[in-house]
C-alpha atoms as a PDB file:
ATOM      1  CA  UNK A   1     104.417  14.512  -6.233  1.00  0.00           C
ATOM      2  CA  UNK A   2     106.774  15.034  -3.922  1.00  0.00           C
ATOM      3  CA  UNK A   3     106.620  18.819  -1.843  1.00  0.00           C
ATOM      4  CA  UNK A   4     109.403  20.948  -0.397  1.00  0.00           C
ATOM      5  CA  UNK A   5     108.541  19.068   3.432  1.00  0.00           C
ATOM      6  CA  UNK A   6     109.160  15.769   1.797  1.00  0.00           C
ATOM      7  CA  UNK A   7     112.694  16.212   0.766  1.00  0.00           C
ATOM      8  CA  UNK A   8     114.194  17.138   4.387  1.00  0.00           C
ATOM      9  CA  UNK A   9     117.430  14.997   4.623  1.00  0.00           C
ATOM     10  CA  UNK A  10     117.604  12.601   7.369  1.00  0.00           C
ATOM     11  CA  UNK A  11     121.058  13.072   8.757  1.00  0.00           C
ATOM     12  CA  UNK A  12     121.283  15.754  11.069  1.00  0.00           C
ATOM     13  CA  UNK A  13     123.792  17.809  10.082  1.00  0.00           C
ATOM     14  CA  UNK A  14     121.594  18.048   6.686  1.00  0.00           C
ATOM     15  CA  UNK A  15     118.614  18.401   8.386  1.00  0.00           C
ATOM     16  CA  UNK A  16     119.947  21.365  10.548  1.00  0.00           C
ATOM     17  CA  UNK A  17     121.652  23.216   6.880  1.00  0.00           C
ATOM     18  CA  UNK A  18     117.760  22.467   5.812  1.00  0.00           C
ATOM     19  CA  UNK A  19     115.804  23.730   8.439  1.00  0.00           C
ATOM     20  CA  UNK A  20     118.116  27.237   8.183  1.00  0.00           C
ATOM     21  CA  UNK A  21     117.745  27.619   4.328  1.00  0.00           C
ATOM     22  CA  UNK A  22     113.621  26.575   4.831  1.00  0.00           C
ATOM     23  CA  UNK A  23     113.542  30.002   7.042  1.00  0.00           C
ATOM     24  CA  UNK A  24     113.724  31.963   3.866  1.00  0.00           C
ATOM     25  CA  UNK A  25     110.754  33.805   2.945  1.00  0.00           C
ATOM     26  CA  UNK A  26     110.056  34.342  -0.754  1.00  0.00           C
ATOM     27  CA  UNK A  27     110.621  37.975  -2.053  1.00  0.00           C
ATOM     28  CA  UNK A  28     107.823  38.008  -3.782  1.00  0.00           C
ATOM     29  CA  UNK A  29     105.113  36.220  -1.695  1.00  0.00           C
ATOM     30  CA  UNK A  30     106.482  37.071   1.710  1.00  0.00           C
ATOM     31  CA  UNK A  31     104.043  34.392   3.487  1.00  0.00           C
ATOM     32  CA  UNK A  32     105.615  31.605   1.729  1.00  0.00           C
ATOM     33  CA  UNK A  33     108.881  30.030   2.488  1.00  0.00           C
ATOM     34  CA  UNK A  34     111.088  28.642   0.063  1.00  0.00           C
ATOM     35  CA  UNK A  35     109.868  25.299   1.648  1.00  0.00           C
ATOM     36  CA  UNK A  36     106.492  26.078   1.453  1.00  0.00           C
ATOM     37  CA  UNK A  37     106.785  26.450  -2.172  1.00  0.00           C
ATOM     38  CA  UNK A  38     108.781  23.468  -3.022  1.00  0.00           C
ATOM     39  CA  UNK A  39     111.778  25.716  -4.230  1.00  0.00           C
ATOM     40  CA  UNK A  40     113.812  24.312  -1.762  1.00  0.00           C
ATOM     41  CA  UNK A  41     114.954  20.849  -3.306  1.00  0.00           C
ATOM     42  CA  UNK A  42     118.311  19.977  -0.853  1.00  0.00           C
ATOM     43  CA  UNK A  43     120.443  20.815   1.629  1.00  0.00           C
ATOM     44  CA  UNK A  44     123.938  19.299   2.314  1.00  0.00           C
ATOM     45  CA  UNK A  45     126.764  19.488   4.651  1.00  0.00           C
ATOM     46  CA  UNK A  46     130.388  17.925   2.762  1.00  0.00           C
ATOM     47  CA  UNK A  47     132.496  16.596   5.722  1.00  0.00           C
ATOM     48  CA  UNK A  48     134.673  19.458   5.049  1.00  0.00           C
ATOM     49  CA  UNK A  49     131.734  21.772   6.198  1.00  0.00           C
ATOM     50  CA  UNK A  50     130.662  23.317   3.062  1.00  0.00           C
ATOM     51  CA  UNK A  51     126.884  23.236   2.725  1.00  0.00           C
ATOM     52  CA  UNK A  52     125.336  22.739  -0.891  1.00  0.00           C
ATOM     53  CA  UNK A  53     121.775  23.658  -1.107  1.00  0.00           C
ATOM     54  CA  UNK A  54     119.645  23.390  -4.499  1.00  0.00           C
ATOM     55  CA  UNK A  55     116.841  25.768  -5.313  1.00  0.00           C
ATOM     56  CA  UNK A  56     114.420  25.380  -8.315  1.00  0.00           C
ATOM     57  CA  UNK A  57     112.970  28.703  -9.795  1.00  0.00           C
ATOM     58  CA  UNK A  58     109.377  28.519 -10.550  1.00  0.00           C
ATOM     59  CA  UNK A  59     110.067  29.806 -13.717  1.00  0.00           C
ATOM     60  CA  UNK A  60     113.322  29.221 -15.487  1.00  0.00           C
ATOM     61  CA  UNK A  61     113.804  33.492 -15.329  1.00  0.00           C
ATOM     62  CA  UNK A  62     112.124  34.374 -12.506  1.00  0.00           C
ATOM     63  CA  UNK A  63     113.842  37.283 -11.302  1.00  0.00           C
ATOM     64  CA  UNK A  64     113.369  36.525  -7.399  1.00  0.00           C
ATOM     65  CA  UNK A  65     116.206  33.565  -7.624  1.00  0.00           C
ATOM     66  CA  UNK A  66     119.197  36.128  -6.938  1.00  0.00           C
ATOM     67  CA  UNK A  67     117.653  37.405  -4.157  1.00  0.00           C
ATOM     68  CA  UNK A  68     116.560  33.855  -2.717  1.00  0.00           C
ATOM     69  CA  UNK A  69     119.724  32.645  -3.499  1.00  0.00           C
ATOM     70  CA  UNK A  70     121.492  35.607  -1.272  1.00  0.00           C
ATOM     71  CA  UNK A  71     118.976  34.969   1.452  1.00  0.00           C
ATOM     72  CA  UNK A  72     119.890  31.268   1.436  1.00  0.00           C
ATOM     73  CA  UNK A  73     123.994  32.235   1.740  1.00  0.00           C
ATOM     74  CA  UNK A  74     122.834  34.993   4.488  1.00  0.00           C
ATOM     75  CA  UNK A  75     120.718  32.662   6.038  1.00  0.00           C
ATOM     76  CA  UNK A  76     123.051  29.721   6.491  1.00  0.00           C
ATOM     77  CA  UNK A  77     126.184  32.572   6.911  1.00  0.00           C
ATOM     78  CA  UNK A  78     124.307  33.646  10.091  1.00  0.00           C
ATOM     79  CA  UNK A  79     123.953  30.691  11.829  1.00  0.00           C
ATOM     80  CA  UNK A  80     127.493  29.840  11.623  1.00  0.00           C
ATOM     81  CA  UNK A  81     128.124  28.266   8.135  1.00  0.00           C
ATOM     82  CA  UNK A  82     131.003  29.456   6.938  1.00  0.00           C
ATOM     83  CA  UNK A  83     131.273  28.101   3.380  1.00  0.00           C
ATOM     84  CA  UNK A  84     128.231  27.830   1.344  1.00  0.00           C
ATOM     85  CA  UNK A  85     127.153  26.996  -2.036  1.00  0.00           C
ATOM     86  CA  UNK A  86     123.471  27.443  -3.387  1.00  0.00           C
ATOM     87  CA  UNK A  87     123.066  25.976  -6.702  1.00  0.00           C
ATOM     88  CA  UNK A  88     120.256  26.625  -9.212  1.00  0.00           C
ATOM     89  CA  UNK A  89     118.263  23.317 -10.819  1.00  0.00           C
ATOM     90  CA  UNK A  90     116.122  23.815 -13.466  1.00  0.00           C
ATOM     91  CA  UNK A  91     115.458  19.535 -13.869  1.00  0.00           C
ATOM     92  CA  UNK A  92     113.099  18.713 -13.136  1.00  0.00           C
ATOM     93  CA  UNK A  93     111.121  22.031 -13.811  1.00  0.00           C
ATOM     94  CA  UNK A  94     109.181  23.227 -10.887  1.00  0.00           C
ATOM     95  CA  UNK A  95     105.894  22.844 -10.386  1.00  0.00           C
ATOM     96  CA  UNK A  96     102.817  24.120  -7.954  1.00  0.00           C
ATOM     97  CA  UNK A  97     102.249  20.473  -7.423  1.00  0.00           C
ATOM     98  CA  UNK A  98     105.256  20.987  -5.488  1.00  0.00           C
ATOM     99  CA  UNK A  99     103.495  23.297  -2.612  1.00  0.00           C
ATOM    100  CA  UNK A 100     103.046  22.008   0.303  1.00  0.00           C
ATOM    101  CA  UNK A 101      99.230  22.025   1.484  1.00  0.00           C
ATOM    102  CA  UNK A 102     100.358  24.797   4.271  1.00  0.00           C
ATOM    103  CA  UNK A 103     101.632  26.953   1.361  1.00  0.00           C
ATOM    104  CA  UNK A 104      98.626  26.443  -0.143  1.00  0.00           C
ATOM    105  CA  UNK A 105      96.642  27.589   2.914  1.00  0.00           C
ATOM    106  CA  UNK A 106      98.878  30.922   3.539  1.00  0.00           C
ATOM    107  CA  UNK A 107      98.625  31.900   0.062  1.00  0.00           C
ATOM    108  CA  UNK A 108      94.767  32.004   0.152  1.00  0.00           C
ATOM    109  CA  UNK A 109      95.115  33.898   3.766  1.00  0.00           C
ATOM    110  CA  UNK A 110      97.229  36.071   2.074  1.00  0.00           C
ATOM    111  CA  UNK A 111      94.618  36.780  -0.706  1.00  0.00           C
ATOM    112  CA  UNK A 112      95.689  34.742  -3.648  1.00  0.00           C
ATOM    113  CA  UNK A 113      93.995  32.053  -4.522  1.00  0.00           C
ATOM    114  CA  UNK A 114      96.082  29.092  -4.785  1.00  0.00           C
ATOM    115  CA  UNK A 115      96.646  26.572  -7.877  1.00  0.00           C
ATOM    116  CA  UNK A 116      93.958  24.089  -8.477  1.00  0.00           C
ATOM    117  CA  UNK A 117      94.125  20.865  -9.680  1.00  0.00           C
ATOM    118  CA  UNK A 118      97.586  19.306 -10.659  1.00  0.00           C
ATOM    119  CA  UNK A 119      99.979  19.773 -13.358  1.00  0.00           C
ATOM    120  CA  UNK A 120      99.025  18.925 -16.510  1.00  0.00           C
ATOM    121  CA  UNK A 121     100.368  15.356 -17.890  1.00  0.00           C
ATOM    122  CA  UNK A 122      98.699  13.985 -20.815  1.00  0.00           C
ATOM    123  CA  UNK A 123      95.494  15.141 -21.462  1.00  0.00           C
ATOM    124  CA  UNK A 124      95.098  18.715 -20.637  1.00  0.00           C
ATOM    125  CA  UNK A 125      92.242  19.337 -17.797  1.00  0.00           C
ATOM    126  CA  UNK A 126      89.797  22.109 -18.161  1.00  0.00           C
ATOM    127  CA  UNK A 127      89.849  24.524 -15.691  1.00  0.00           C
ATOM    128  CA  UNK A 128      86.419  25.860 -15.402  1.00  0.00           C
ATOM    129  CA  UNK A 129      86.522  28.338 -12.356  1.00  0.00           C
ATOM    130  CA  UNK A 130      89.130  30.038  -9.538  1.00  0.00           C
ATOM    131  CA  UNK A 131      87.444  30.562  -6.258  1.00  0.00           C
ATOM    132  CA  UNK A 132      87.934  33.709  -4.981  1.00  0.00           C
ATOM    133  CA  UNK A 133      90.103  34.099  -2.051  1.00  0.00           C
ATOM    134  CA  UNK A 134      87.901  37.021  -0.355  1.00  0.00           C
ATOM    135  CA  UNK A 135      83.989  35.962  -0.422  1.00  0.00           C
ATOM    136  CA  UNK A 136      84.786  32.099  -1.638  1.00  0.00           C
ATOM    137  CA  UNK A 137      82.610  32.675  -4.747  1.00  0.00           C
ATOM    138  CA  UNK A 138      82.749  30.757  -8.144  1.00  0.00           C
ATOM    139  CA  UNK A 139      82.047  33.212 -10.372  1.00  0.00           C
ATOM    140  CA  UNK A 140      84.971  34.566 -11.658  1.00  0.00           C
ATOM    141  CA  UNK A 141      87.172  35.768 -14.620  1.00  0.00           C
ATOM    142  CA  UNK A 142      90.342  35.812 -15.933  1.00  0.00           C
ATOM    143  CA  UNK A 143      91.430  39.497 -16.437  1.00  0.00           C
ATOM    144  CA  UNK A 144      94.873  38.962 -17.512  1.00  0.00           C
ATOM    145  CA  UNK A 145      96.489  35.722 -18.039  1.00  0.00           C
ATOM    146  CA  UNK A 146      99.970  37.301 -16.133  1.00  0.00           C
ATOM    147  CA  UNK A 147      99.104  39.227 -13.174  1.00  0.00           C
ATOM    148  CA  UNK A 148     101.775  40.568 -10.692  1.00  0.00           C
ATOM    149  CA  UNK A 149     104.793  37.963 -11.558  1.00  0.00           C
ATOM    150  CA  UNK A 150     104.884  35.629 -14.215  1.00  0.00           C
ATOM    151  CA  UNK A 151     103.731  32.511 -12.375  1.00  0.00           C
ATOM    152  CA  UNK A 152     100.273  34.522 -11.015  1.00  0.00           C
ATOM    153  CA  UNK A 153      97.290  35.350 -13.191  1.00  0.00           C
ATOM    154  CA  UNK A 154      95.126  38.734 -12.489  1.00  0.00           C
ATOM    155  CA  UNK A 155      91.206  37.291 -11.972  1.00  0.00           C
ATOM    156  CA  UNK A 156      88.177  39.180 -10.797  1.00  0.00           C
ATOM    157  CA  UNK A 157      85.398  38.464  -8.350  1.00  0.00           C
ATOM    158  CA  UNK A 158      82.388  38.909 -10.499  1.00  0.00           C
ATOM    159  CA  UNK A 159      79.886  38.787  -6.882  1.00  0.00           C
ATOM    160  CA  UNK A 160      82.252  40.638  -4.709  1.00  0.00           C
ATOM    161  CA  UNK A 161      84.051  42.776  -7.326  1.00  0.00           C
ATOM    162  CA  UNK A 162      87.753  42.410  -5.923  1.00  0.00           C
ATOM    163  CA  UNK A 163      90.699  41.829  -8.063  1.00  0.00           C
ATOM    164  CA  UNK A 164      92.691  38.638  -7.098  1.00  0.00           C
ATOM    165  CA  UNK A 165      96.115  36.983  -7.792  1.00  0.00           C
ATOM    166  CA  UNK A 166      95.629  33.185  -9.044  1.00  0.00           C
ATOM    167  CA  UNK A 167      98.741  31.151  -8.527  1.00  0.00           C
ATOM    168  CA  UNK A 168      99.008  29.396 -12.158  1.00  0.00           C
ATOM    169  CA  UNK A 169      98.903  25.609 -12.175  1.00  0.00           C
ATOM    170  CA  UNK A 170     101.942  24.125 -14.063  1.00  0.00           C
END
């Protein structure tokens, strides 16, 4: 699957609209950049100067897109972009296999465990424990199948007793 890092453009003036719009931090999960989550999906600069960048929402309503989208404009508006254009793609749907392995890491740093496994295709796979992101332990449960946002489950260290994010696989 192919993460946020992967998709940098080549050309340099695409590269440098890229880097810019990677710098945003999502609302949500301020540790993670749009990058880091695989949100980010292009970044273009026409010959007439207008950059075009393409975000994916995690979830199809997640209510952090307007605010990542004004972040992108503000972003790209700051370092001297004049006309800008951030688009919304919801195809192919997002998913966590999109992360990049650093988002992965921050997001466990940060305290929530990250998604395990890949995105189901065929078959579905049986998940049979999250470890916790505090003490590393196996044993744990599922307290609520949404937990802060829609794309995080609420989960419960059964050894150390803390309450945990889990980033959903999908």
């Amino acid at each position: 699957m192919v993460t946020g890092t992967d998709l940098r453009p080549a050309a340099a003036p695409d590269a440098a609209a890229w880097d810019v719009a990677a710098t945003v931090v999502d609302p949500e999960i301020p540790v993670l950049t749009i990058e880091d989550l695989g949100v980010l999906r292009e970044a273009h600069v026409a010959p007439s100067g207008r950059v075009e960048v393409a975000i994916t929402p995690t979830y199809s309503g997640c209510p952090a897109m307007d605010a990542i989208r004004d972040d992108v404009t503000a972003a790209l508006h700051a370092a001297g972009y004049d006309d800008v254009a951030v688009r919304l793609v919801l195809s192919p749907a997002w998913t966590t296999d999109w992360l990049s392995d650093d988002g992965k890491a921050k997001l466990a740093q940060y305290g929530i465990a990250p998604p395990t496994g890949k995105a189901a295709v065929g078959p579905v796979r049986l998940g049979l424990s999250v470890k916790c992101p505090q003490c590393s332990s196996l044993n744990t449960r599922e307290l609520t199948r949404f937990g802060s946002t829609s794309c995080k489950a609420l989960y419960v260290c059964n050894d150390c007793r803390e309450p945990f994010d889990y980033f959903k696989v999908h």
